[in-house]
PDB file of N, CA and C in Angstrom:
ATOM      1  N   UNK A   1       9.135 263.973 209.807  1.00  0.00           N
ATOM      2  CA  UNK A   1       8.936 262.843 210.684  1.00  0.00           C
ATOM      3  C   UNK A   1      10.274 262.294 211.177  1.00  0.00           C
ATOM      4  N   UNK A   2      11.280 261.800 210.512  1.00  0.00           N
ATOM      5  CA  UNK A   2      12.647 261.528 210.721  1.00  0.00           C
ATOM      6  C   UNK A   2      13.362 262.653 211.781  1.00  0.00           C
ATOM      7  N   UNK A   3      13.122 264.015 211.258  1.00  0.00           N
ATOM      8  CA  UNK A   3      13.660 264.822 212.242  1.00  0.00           C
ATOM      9  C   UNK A   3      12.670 264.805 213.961  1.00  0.00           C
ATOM     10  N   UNK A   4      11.921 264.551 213.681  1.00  0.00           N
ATOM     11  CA  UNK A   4      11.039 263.867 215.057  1.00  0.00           C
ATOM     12  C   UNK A   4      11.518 262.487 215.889  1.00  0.00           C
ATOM     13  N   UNK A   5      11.876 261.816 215.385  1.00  0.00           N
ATOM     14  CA  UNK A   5      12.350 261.049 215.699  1.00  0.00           C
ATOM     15  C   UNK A   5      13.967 261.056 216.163  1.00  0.00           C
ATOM     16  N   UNK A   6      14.498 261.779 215.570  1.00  0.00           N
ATOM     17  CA  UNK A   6      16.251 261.697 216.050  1.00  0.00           C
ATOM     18  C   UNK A   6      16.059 262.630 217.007  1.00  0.00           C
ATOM     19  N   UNK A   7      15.292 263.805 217.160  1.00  0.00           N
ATOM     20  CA  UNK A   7      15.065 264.414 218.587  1.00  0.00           C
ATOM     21  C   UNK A   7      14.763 264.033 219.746  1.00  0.00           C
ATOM     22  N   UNK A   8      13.613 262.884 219.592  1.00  0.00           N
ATOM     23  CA  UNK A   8      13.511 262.265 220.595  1.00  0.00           C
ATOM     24  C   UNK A   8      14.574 261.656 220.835  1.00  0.00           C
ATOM     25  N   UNK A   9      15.016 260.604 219.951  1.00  0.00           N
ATOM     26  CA  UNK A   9      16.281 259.720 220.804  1.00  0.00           C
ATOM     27  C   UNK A   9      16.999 260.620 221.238  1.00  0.00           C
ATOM     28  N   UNK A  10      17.642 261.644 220.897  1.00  0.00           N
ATOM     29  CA  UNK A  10      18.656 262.351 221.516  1.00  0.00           C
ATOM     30  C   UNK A  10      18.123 262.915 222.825  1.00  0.00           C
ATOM     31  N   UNK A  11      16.793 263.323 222.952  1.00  0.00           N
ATOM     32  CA  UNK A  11      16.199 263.882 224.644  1.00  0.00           C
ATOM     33  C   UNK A  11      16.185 262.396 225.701  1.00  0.00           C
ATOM     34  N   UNK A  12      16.010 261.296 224.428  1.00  0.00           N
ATOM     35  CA  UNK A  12      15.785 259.477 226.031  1.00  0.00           C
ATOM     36  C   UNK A  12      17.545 259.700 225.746  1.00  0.00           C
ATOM     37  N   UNK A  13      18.192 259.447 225.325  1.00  0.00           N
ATOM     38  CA  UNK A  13      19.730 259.401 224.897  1.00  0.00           C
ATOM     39  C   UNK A  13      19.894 260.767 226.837  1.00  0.00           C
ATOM     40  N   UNK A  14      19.862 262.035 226.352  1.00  0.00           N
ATOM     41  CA  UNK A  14      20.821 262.765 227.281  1.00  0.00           C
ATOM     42  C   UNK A  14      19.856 262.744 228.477  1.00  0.00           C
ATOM     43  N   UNK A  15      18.246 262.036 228.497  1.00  0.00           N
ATOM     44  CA  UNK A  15      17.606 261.638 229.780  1.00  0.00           C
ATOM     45  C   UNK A  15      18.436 260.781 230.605  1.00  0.00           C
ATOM     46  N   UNK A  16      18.646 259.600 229.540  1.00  0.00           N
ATOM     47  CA  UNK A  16      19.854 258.298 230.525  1.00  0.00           C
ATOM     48  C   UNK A  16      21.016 258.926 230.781  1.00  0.00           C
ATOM     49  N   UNK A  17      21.353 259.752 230.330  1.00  0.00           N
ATOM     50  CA  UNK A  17      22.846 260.426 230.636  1.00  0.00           C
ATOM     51  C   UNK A  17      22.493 261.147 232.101  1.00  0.00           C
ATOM     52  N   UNK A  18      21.306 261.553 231.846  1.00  0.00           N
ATOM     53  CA  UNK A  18      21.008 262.467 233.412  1.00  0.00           C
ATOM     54  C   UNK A  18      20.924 261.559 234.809  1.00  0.00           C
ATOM     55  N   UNK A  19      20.468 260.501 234.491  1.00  0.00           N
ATOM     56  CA  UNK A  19      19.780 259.441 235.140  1.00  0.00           C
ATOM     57  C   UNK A  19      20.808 258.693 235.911  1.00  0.00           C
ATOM     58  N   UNK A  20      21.811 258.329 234.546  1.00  0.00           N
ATOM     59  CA  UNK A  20      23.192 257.914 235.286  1.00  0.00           C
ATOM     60  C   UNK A  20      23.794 258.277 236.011  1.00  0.00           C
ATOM     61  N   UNK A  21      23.991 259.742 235.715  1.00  0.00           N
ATOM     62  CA  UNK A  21      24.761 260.822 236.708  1.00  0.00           C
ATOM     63  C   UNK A  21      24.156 261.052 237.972  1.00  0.00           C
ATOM     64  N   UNK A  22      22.679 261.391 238.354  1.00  0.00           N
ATOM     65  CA  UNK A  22      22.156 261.620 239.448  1.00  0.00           C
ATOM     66  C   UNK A  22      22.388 259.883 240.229  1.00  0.00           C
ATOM     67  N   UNK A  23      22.106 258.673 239.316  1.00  0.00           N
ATOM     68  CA  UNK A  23      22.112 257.760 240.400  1.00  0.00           C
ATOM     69  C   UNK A  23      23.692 257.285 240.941  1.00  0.00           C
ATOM     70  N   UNK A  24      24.803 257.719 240.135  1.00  0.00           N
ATOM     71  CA  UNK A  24      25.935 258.014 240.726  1.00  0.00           C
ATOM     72  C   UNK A  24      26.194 258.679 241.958  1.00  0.00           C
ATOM     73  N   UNK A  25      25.482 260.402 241.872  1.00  0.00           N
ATOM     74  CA  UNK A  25      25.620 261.414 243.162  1.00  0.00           C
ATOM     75  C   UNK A  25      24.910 260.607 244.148  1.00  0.00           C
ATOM     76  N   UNK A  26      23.267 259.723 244.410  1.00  0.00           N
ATOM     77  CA  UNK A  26      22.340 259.482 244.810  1.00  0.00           C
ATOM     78  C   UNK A  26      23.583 258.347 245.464  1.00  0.00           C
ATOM     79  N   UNK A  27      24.101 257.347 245.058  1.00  0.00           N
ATOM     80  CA  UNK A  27      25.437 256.848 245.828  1.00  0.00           C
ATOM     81  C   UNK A  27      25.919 256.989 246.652  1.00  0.00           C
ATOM     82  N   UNK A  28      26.669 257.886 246.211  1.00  0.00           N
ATOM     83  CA  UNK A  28      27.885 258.592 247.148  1.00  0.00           C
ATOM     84  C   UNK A  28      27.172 259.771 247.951  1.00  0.00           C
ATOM     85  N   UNK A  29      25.692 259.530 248.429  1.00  0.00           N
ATOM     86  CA  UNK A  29      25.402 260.639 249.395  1.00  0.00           C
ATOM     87  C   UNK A  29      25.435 259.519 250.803  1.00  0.00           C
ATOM     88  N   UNK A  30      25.684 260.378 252.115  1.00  0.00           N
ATOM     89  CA  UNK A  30      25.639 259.817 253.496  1.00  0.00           C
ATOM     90  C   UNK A  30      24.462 260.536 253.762  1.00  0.00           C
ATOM     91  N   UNK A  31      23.753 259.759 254.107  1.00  0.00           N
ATOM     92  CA  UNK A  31      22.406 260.219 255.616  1.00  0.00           C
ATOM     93  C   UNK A  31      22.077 259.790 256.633  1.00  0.00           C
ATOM     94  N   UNK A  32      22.471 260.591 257.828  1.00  0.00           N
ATOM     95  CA  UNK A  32      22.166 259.842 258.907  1.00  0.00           C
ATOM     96  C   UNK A  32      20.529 260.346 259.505  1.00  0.00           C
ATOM     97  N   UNK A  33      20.065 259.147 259.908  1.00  0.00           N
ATOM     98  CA  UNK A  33      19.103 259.231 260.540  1.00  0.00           C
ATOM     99  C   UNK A  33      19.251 258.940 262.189  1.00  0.00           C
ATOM    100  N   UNK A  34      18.019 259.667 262.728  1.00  0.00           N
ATOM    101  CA  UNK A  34      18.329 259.628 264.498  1.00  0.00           C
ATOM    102  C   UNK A  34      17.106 259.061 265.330  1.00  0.00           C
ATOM    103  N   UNK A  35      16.961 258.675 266.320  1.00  0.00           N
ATOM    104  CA  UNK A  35      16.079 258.305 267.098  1.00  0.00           C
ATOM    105  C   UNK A  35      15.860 258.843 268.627  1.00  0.00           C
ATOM    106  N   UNK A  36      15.051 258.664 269.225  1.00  0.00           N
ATOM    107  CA  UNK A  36      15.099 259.687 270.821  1.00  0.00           C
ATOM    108  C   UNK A  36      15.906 260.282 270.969  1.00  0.00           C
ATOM    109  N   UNK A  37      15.199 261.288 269.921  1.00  0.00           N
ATOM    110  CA  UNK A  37      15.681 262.627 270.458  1.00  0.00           C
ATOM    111  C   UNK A  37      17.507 262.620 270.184  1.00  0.00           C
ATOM    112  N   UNK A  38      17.536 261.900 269.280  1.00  0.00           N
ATOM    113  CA  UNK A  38      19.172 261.986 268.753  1.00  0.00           C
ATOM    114  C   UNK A  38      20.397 260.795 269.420  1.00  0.00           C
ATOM    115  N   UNK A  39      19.723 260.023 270.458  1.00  0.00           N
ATOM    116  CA  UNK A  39      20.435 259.079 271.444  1.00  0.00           C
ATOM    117  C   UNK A  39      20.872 258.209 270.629  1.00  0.00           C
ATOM    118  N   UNK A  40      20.077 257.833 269.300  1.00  0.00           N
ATOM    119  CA  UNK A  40      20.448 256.230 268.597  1.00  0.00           C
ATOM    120  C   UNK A  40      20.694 257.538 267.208  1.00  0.00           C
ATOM    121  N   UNK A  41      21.724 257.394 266.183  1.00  0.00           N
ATOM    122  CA  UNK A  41      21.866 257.711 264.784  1.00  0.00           C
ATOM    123  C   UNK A  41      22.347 256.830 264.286  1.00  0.00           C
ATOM    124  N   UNK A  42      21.941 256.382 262.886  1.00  0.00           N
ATOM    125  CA  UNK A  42      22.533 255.586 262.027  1.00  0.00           C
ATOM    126  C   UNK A  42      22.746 256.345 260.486  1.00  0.00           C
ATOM    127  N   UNK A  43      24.213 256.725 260.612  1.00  0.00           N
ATOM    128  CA  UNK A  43      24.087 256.821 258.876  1.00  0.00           C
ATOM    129  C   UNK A  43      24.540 255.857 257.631  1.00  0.00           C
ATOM    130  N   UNK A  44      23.853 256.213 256.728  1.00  0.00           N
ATOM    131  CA  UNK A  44      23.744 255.014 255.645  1.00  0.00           C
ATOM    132  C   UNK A  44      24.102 255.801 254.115  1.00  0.00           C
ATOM    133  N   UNK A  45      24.737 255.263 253.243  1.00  0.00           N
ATOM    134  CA  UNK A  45      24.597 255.515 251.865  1.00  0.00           C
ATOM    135  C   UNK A  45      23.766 255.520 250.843  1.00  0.00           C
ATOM    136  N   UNK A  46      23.615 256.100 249.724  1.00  0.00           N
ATOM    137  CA  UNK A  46      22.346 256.516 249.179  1.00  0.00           C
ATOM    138  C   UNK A  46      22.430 255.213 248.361  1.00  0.00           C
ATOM    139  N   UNK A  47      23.464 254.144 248.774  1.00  0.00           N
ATOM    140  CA  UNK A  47      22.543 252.732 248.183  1.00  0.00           C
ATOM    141  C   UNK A  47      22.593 251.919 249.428  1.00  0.00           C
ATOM    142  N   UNK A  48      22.440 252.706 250.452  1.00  0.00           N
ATOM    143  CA  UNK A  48      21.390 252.117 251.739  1.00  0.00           C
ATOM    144  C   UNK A  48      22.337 250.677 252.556  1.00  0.00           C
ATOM    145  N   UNK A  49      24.190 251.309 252.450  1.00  0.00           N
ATOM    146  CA  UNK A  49      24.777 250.249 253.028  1.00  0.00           C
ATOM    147  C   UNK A  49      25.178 251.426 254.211  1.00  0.00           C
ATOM    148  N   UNK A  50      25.446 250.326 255.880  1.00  0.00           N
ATOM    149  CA  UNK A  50      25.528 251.455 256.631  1.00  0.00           C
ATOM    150  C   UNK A  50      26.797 252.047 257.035  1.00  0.00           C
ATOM    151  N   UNK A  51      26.803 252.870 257.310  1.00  0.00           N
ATOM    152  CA  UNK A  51      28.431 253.547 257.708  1.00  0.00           C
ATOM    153  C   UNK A  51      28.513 253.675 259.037  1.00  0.00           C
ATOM    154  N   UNK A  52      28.189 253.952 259.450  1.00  0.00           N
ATOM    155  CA  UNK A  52      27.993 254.348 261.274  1.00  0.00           C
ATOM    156  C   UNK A  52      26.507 254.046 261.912  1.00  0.00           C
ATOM    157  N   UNK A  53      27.003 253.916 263.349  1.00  0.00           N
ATOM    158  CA  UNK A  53      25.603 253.834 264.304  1.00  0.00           C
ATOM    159  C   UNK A  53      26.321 254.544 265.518  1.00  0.00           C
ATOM    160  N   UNK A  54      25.469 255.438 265.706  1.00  0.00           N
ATOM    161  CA  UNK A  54      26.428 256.128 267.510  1.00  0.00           C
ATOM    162  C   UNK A  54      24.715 255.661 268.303  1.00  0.00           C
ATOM    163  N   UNK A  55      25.495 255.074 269.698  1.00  0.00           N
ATOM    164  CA  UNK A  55      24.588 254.655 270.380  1.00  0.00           C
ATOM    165  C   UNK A  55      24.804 255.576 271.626  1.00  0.00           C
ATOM    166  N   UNK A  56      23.858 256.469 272.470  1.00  0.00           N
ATOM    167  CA  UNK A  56      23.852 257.173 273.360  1.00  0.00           C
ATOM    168  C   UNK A  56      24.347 255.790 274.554  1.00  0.00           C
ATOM    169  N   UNK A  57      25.153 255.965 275.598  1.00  0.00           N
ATOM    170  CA  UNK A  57      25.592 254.612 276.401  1.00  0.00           C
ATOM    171  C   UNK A  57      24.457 254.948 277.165  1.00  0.00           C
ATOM    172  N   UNK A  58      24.248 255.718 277.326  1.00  0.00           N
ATOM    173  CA  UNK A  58      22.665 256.200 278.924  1.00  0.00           C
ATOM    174  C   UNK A  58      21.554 255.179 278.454  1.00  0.00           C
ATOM    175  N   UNK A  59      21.365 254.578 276.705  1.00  0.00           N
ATOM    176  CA  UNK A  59      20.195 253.593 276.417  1.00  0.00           C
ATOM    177  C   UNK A  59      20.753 252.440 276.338  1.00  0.00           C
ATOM    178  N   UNK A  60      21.943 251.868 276.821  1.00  0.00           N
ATOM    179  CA  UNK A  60      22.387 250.464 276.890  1.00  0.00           C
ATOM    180  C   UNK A  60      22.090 249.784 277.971  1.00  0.00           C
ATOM    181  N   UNK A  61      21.015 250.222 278.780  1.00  0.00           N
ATOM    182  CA  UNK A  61      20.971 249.510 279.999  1.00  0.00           C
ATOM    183  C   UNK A  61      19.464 248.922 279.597  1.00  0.00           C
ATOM    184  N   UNK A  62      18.749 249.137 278.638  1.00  0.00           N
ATOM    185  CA  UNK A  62      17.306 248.806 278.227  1.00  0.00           C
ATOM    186  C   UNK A  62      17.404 248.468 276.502  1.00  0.00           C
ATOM    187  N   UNK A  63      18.349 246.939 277.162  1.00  0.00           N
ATOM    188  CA  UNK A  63      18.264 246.709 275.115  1.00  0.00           C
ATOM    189  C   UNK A  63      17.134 245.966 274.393  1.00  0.00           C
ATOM    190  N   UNK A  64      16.130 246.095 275.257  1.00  0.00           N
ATOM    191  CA  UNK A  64      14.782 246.681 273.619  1.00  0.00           C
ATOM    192  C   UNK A  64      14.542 247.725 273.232  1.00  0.00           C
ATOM    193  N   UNK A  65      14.780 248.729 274.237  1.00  0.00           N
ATOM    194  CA  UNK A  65      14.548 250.265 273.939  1.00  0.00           C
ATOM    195  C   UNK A  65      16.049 250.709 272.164  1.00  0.00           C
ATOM    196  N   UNK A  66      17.390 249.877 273.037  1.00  0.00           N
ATOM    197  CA  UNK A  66      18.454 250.259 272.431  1.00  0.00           C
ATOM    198  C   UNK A  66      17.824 249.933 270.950  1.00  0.00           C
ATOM    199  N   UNK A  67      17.182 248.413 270.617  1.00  0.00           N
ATOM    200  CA  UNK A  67      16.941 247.947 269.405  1.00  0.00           C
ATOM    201  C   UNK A  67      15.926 248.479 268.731  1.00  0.00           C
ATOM    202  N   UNK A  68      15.284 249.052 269.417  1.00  0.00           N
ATOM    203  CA  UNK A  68      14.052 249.855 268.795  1.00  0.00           C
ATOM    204  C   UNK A  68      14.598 251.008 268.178  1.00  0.00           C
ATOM    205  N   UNK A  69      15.312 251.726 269.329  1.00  0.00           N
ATOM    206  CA  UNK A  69      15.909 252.924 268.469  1.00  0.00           C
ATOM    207  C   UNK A  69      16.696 252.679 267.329  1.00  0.00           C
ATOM    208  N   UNK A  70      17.542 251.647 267.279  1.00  0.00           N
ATOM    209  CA  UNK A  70      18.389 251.340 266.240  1.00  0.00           C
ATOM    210  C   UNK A  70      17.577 251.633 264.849  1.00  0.00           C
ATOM    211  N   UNK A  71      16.574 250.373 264.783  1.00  0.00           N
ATOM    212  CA  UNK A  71      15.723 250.509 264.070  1.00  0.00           C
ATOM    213  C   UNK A  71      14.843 251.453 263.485  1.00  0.00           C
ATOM    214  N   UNK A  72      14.281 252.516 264.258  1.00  0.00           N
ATOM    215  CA  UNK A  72      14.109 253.803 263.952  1.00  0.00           C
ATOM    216  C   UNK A  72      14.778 254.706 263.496  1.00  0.00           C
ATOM    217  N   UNK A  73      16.048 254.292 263.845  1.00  0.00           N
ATOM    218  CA  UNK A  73      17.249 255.983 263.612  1.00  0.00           C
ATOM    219  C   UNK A  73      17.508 254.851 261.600  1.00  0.00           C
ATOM    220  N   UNK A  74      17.470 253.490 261.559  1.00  0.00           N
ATOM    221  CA  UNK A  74      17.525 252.959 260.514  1.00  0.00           C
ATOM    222  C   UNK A  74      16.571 253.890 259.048  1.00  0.00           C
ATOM    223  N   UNK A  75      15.758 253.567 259.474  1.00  0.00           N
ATOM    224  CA  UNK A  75      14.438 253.766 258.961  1.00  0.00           C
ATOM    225  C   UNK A  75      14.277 255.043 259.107  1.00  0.00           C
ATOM    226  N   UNK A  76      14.464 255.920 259.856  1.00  0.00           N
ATOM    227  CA  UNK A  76      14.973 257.347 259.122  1.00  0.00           C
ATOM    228  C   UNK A  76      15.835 257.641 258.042  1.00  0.00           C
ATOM    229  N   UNK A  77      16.472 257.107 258.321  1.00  0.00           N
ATOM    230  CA  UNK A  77      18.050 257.526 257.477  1.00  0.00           C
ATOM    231  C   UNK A  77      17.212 256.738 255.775  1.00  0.00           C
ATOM    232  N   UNK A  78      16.910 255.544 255.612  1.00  0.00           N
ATOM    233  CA  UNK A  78      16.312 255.295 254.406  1.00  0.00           C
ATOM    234  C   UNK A  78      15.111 255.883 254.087  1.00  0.00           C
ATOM    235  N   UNK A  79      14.120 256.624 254.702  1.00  0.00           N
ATOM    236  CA  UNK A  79      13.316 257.206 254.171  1.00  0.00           C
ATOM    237  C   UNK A  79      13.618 259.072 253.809  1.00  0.00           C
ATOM    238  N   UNK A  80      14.971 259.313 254.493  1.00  0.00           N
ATOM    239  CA  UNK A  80      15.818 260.353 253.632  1.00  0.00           C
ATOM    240  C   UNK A  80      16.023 259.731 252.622  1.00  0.00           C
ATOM    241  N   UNK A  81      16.666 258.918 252.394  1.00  0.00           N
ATOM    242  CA  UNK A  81      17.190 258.780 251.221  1.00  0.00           C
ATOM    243  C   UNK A  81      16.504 258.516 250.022  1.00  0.00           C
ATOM    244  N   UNK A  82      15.141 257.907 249.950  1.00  0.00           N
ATOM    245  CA  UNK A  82      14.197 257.799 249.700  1.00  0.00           C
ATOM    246  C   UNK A  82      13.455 259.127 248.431  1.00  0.00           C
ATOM    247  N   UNK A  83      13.544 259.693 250.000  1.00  0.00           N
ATOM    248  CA  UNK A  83      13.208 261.458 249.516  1.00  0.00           C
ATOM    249  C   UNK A  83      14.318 261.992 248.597  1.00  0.00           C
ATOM    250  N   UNK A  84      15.370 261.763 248.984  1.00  0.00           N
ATOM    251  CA  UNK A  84      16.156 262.708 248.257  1.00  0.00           C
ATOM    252  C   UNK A  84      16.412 262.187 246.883  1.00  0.00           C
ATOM    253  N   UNK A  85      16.133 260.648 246.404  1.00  0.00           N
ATOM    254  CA  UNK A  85      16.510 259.839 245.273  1.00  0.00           C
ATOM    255  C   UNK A  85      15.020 259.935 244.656  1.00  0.00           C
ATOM    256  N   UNK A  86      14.105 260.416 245.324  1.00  0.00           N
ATOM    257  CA  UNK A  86      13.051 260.625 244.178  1.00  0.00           C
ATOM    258  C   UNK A  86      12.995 262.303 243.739  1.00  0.00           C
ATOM    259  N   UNK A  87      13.434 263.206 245.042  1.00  0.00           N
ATOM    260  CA  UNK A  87      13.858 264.401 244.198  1.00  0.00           C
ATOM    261  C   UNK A  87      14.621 264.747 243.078  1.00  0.00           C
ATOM    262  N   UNK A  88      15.546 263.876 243.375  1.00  0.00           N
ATOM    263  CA  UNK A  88      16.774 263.797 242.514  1.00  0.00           C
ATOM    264  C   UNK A  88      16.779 263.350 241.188  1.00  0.00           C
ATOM    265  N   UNK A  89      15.801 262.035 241.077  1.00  0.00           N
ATOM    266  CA  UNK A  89      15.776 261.413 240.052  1.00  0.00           C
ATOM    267  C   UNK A  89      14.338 262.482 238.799  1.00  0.00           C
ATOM    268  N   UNK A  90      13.555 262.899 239.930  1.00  0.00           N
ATOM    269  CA  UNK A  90      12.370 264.197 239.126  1.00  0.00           C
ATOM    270  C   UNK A  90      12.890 264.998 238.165  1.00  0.00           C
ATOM    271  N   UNK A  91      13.922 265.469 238.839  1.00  0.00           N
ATOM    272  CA  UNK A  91      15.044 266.408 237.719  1.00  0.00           C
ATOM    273  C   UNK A  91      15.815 265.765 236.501  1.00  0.00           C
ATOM    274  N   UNK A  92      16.193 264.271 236.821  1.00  0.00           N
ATOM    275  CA  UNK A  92      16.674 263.736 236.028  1.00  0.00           C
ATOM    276  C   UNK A  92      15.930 263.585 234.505  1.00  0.00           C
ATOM    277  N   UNK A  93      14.834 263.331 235.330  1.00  0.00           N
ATOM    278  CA  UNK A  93      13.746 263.090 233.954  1.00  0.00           C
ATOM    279  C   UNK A  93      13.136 263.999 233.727  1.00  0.00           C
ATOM    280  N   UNK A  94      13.155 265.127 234.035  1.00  0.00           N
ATOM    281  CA  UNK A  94      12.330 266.285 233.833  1.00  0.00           C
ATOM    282  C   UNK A  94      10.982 266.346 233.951  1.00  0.00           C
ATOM    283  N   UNK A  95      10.850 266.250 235.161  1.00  0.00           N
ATOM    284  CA  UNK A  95       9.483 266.132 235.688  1.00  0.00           C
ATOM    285  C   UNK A  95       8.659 264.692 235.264  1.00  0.00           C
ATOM    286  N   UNK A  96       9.577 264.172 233.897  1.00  0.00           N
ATOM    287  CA  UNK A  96       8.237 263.308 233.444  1.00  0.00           C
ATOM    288  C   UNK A  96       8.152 262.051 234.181  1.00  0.00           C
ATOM    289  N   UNK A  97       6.792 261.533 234.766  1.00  0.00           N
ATOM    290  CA  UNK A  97       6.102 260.699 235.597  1.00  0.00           C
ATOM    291  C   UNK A  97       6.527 259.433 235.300  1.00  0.00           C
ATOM    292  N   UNK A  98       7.300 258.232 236.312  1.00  0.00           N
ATOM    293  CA  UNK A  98       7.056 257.421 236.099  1.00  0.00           C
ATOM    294  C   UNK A  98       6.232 256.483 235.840  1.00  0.00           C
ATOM    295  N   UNK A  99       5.785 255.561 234.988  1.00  0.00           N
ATOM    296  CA  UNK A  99       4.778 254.708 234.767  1.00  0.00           C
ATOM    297  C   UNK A  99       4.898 253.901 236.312  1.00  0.00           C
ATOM    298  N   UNK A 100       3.197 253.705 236.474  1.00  0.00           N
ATOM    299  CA  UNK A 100       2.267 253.154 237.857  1.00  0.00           C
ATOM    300  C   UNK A 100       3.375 251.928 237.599  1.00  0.00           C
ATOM    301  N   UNK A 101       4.013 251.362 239.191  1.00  0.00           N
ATOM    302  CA  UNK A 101       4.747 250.465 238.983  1.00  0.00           C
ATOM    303  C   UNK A 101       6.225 250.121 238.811  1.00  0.00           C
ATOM    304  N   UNK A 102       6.471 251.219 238.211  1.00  0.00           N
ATOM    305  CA  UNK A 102       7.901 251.205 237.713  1.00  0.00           C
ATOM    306  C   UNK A 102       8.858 251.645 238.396  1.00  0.00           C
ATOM    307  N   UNK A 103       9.812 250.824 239.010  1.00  0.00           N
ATOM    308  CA  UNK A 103      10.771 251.098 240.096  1.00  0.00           C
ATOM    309  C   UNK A 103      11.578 251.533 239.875  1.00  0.00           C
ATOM    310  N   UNK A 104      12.608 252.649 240.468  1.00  0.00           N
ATOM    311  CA  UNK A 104      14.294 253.053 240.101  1.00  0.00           C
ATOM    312  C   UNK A 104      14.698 251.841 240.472  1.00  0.00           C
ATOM    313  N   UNK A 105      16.568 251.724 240.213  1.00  0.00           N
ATOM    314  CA  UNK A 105      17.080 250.671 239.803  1.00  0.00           C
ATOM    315  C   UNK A 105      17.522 250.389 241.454  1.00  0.00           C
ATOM    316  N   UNK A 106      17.358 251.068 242.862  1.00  0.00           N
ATOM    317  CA  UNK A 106      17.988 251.285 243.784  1.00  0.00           C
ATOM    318  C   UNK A 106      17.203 250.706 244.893  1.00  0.00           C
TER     319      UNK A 106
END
């Protein structure tokens, strides 16, 4: 029973070790997301602060269109990241399922 037990801690023990490390890489990743057709991009960091926006000048003459796209090429770029921090984090834990509810720290 004892040896059951120090196994587990040592698998939650080098789980958080995994966890740490991926939400480190999950960081320091850039994703840009794009909008019509590539005119509006915004890229952002994988803790979702932004780095760039390239605005096509041909959509500055229609700035609701411009703000819409903004917003879209936004909202791309975080629902990459999204994706890639729940891929990322799957491996961390080894497949095992988060409990209904339970949020990453990001």
């Amino acid at each position: 029973m004892r040896g059951n037990i120090a196994q587990l801690m040592q698998q939650a023990q080098k789980m958080q070790e995994n966890m740490q490390r991926v939400q480190q890489e999950i960081a320091a990743l850039e994703v840009t997301g794009s909008a019509g057709g590539g005119m509006v991009s915004v890229t952002l960091t994988g803790a979702k602060e932004c780095r760039k926006v390239r605005i096509d000048p041909s959509v500055l003459s229609d700035p609701e269109m411009t703000e819409d796209l903004v917003a879209a090429a936004f909202n791309d770029a975080s629902n990459k990241i999204d994706e890639e921090s729940k891929t990322r984090m799957a491996g961390a834990t080894a497949g095992m399922p988060l409990p209904p509810g339970m949020k990453l720290p990001f």
